[in-house]
C-alpha atoms as a PDB file:
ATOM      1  CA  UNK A   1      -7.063  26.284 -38.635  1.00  0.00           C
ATOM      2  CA  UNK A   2      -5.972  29.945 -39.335  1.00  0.00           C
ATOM      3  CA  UNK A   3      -7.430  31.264 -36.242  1.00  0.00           C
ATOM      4  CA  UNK A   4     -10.718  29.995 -37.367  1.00  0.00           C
ATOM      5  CA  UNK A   5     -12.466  27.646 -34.543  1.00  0.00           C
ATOM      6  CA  UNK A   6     -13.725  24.912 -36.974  1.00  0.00           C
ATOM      7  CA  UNK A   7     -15.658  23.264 -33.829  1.00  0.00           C
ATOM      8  CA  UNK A   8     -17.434  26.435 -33.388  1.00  0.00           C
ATOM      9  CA  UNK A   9     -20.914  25.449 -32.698  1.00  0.00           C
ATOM     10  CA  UNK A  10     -24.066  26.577 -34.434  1.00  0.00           C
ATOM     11  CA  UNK A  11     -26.039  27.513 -30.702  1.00  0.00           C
ATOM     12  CA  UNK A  12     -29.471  25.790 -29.612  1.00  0.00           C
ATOM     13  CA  UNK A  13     -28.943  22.667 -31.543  1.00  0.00           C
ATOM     14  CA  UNK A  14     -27.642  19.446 -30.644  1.00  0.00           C
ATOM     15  CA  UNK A  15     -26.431  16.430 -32.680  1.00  0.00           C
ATOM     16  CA  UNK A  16     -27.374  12.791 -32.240  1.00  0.00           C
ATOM     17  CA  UNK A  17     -25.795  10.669 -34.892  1.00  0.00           C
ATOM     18  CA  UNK A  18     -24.967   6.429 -34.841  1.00  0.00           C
ATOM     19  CA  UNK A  19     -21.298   6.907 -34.861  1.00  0.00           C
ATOM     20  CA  UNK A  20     -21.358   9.470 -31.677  1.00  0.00           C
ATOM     21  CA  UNK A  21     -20.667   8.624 -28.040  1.00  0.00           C
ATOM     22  CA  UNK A  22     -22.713  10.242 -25.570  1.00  0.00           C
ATOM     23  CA  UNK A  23     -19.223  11.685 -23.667  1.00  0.00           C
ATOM     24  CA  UNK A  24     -19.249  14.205 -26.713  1.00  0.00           C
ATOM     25  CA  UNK A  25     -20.287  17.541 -26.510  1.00  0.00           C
ATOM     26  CA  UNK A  26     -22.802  17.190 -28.489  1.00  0.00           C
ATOM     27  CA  UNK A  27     -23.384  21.036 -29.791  1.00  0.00           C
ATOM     28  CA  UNK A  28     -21.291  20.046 -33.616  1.00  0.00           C
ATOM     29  CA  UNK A  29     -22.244  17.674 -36.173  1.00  0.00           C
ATOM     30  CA  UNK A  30     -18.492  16.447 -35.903  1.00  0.00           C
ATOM     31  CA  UNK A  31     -18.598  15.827 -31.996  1.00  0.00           C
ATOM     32  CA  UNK A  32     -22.147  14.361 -31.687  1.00  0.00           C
ATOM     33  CA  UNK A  33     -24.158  11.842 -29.324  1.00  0.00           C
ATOM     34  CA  UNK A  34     -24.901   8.747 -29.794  1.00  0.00           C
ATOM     35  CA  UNK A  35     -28.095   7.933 -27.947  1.00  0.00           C
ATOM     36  CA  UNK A  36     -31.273  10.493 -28.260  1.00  0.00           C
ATOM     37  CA  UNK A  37     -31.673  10.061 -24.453  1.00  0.00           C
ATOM     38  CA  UNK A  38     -28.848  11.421 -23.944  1.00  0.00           C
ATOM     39  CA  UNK A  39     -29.257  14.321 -26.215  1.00  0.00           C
ATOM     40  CA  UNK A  40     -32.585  15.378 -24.777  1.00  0.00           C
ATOM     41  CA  UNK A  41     -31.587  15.093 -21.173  1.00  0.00           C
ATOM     42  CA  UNK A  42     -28.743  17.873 -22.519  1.00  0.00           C
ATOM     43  CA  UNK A  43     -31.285  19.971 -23.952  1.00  0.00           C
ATOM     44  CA  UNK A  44     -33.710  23.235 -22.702  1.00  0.00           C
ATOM     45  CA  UNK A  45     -36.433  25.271 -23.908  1.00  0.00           C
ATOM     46  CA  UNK A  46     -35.306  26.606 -27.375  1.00  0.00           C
ATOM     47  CA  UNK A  47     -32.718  23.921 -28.427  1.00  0.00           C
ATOM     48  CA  UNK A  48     -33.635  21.233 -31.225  1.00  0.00           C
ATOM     49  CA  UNK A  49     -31.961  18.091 -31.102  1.00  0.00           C
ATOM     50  CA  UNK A  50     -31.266  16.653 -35.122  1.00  0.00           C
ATOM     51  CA  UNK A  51     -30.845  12.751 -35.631  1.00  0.00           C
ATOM     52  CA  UNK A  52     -28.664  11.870 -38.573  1.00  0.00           C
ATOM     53  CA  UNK A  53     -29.538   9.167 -40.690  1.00  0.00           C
ATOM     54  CA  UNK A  54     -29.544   5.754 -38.765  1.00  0.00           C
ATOM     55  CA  UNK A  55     -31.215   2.754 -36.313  1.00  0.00           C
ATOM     56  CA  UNK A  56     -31.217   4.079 -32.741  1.00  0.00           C
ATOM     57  CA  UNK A  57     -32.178   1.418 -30.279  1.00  0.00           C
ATOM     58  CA  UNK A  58     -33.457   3.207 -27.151  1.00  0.00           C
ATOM     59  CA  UNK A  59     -34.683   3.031 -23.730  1.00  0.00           C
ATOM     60  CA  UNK A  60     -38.123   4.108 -23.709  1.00  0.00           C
ATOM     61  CA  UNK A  61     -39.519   6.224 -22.236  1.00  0.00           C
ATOM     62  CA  UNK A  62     -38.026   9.976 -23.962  1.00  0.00           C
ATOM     63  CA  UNK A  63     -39.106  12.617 -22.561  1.00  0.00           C
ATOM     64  CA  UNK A  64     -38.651  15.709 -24.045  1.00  0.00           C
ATOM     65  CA  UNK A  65     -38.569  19.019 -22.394  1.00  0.00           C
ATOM     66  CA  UNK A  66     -40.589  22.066 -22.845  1.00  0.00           C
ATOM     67  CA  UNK A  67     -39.701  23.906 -25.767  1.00  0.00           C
ATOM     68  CA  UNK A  68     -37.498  21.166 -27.187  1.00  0.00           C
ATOM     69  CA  UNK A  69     -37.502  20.271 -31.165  1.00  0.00           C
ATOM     70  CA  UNK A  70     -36.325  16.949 -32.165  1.00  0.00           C
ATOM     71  CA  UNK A  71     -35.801  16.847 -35.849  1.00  0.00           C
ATOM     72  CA  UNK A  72     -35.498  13.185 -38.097  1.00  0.00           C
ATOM     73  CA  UNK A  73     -33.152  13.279 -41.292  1.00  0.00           C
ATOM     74  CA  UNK A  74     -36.329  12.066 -42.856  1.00  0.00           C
ATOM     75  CA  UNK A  75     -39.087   9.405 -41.730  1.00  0.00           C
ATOM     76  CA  UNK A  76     -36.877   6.776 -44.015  1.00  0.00           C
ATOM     77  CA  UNK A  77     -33.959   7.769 -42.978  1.00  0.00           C
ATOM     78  CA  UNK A  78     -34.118   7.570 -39.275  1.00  0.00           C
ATOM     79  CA  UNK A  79     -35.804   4.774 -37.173  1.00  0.00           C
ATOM     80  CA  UNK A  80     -36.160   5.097 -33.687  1.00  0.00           C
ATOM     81  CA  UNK A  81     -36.653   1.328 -31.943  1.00  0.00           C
ATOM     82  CA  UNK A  82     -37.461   0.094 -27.904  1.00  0.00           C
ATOM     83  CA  UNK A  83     -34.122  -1.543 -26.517  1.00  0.00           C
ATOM     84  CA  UNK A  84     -35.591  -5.198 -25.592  1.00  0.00           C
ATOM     85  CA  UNK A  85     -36.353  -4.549 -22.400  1.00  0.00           C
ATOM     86  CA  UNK A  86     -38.230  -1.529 -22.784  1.00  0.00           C
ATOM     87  CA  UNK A  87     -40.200  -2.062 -25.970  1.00  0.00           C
ATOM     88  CA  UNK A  88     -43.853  -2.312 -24.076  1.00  0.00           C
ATOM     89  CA  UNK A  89     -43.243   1.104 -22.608  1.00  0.00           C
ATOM     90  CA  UNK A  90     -44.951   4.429 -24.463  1.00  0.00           C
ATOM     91  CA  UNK A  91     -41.562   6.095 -26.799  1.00  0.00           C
ATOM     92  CA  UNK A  92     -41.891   9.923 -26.462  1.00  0.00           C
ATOM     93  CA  UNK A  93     -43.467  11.766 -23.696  1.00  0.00           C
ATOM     94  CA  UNK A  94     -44.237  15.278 -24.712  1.00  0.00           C
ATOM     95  CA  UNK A  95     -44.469  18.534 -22.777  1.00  0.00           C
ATOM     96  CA  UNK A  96     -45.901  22.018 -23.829  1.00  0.00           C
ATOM     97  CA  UNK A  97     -44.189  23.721 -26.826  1.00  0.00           C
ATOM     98  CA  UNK A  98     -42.583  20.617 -28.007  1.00  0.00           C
ATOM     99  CA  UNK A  99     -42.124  19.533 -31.760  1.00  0.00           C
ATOM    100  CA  UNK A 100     -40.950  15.503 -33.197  1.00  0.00           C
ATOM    101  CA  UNK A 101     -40.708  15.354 -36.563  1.00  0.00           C
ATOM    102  CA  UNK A 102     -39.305  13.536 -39.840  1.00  0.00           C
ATOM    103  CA  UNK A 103     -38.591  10.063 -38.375  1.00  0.00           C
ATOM    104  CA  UNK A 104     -39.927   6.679 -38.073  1.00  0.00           C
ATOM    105  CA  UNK A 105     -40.786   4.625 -34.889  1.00  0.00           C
ATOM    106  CA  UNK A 106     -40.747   0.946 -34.468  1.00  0.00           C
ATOM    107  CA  UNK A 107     -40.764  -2.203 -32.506  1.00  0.00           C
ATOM    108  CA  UNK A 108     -43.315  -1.455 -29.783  1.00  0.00           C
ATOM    109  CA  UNK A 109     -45.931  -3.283 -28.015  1.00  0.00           C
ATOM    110  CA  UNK A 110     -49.280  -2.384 -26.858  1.00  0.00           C
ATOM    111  CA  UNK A 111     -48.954  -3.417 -23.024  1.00  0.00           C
ATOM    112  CA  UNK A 112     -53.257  -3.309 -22.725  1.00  0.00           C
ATOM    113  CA  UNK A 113     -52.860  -3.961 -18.819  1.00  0.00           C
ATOM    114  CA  UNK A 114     -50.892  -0.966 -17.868  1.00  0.00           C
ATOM    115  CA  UNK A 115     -52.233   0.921 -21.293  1.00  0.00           C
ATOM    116  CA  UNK A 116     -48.197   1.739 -22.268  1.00  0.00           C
ATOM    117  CA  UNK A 117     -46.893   1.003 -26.067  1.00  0.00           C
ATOM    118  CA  UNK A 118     -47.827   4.317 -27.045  1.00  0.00           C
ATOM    119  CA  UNK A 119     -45.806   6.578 -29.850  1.00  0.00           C
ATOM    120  CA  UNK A 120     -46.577   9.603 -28.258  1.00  0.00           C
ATOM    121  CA  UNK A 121     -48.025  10.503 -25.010  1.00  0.00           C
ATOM    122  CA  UNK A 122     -48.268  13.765 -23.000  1.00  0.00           C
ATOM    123  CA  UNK A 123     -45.323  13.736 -19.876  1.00  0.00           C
ATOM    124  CA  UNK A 124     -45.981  13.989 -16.510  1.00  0.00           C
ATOM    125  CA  UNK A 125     -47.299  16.880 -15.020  1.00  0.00           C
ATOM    126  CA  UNK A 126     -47.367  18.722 -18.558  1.00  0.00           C
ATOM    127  CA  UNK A 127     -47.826  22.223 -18.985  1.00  0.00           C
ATOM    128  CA  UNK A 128     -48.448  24.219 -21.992  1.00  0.00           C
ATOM    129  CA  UNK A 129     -48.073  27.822 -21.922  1.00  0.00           C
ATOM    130  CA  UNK A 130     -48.320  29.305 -25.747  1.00  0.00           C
ATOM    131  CA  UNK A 131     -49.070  25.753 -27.820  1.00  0.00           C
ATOM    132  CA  UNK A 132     -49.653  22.218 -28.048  1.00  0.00           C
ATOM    133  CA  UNK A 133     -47.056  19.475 -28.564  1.00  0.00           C
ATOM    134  CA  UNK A 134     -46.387  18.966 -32.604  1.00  0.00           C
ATOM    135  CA  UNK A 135     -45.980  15.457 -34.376  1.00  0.00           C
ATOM    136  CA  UNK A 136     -44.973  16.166 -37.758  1.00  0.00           C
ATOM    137  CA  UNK A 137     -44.165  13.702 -40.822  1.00  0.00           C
ATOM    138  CA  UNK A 138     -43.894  10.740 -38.446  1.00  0.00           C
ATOM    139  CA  UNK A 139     -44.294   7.123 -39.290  1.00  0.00           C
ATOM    140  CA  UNK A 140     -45.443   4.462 -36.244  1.00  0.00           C
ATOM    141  CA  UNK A 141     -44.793   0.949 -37.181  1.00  0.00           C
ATOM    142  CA  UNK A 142     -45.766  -1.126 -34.413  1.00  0.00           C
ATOM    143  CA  UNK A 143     -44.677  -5.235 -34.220  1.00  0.00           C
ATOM    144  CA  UNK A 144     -48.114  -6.017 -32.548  1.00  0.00           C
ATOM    145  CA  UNK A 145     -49.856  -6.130 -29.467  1.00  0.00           C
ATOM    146  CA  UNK A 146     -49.995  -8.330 -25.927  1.00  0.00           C
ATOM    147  CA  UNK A 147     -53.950  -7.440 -26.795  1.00  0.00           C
ATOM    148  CA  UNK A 148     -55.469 -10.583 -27.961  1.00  0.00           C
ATOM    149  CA  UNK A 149     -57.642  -8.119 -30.017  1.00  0.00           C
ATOM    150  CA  UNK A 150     -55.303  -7.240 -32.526  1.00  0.00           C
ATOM    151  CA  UNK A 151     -53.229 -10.801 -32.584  1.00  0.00           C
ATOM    152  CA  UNK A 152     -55.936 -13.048 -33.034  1.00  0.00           C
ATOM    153  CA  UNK A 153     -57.714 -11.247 -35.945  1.00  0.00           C
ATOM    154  CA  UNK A 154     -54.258 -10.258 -37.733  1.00  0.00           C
ATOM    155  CA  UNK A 155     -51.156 -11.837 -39.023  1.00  0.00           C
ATOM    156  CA  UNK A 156     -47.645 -10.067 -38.092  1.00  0.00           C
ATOM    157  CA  UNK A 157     -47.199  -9.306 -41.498  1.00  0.00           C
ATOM    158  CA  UNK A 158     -50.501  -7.378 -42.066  1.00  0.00           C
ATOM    159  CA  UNK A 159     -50.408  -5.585 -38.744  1.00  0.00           C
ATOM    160  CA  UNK A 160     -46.551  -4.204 -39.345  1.00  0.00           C
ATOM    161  CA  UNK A 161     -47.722  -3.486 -43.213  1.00  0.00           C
ATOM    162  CA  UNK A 162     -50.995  -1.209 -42.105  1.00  0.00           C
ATOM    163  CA  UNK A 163     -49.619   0.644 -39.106  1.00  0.00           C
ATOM    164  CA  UNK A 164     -46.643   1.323 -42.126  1.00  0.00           C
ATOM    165  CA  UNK A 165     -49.574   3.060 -44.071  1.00  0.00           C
ATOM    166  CA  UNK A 166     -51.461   5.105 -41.645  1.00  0.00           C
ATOM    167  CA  UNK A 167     -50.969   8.900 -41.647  1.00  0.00           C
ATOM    168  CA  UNK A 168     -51.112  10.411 -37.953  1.00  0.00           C
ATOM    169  CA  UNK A 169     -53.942  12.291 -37.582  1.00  0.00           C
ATOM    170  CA  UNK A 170     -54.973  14.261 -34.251  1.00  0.00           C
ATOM    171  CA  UNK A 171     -58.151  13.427 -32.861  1.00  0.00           C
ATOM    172  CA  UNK A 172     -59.175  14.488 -29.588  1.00  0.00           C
ATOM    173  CA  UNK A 173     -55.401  13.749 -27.948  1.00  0.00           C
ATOM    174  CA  UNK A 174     -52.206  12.622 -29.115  1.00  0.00           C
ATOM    175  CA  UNK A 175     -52.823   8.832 -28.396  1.00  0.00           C
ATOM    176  CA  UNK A 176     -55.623   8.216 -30.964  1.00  0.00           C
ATOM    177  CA  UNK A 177     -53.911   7.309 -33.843  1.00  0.00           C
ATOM    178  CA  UNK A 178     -54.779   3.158 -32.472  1.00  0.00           C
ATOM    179  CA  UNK A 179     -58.172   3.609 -33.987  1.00  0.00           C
ATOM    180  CA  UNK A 180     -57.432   4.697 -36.494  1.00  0.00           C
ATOM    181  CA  UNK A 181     -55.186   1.995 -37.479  1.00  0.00           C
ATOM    182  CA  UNK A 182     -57.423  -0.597 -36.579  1.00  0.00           C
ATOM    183  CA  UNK A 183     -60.133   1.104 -39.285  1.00  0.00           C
ATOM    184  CA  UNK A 184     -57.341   1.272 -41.750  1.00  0.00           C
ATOM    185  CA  UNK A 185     -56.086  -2.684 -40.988  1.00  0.00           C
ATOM    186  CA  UNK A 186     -59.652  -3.680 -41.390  1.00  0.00           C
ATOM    187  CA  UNK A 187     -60.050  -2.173 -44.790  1.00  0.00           C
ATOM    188  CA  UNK A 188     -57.060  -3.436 -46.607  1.00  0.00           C
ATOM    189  CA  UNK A 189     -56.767  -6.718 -44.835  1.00  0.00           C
ATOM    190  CA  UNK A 190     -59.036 -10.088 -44.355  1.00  0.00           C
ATOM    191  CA  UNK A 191     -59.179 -11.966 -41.253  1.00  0.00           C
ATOM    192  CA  UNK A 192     -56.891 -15.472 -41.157  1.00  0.00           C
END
């Protein structure tokens, strides 16, 4: 358009959005991807992959490189959700320098035999050289467990409901935020 390149991209960031296709390239918020998968196996150290607003079924797990961002339009505004067959597996697998932020999870399962149905979990053979993996402003709303723990003490309802409610917090390690549901559940909700 007037010598002006008007798919020029913006460098280091690529787009995910629901109406995308993942044979885009990815690098302009008018020629996006559709699956985050996708996106991240695209990306390397210093890019940040940005979800626009929408319900993004995946396959879990999603691994996300070293030095990667992945940024939500907001925790309300973006839901990521297990595709059927994978929705006992963990949902992102972190390495060193890597940031997920503003966006919601749901639809997992605790698997308690093979200890999988985690939101976050650190990737194989991860390495941090200058800092930690960063969850930011994310929500975890998880549909229950194949635990008889958690299914025999709590309806649905009130499980979905708590996890809904329960601000991440970083214990010891990225997977500790089951604890701290359970304390929260226990609180706010009677046994049936």
């Amino acid at each position: 358009l007037n010598n002006i390149d008007v798919l020029l991209t913006q460098g280091h960031t690529i787009y995910v959005s629901i109406n995308g296709s993942d044979s885009n390239y990815g690098t302009h918020q008018h020629s996006t991807f559709r699956t985050l998968k996708h996106a991240l196996s695209q990306a390397v150290s210093g890019d940040e992959v940005v979800i626009f607003p929408g319900t993004y079924t995946e396959d879990f797990p999603l691994t996300v490189p070293q030095g990667v961002s992945v940024r939500g339009s907001g925790i309300r505004a973006v839901k990521i959700q297990p595709s059927a067959g994978t929705n006992n597996k963990d949902c992102f697998l972190l390495n060193g320098e890597t940031l997920v932020s503003y966006l919601s999870i749901t639809g997992m399962n605790y698997d308690s035999v093979n200890n999988t149905g985690y939101a976050f979990r650190f990737a194989n053979g991860m390495k941090v050289t200058s800092k930690s993996p960063y969850v930011l402003n994310v929500t975890v709303i998880n549909t229950g467990s194949t635990s008889t723990t958690y299914s025999t003490q709590y309806s649905q309802t009130s499980l979905a409901y708590a996890w809904h409610h329960v601000a991440w917090t970083r214990a010891s390690g990225v997977n500790k935020y089951v604890a701290a549901a359970a304390t929260t559940k226990q609180s706010r909700y009677s046994r049936i």
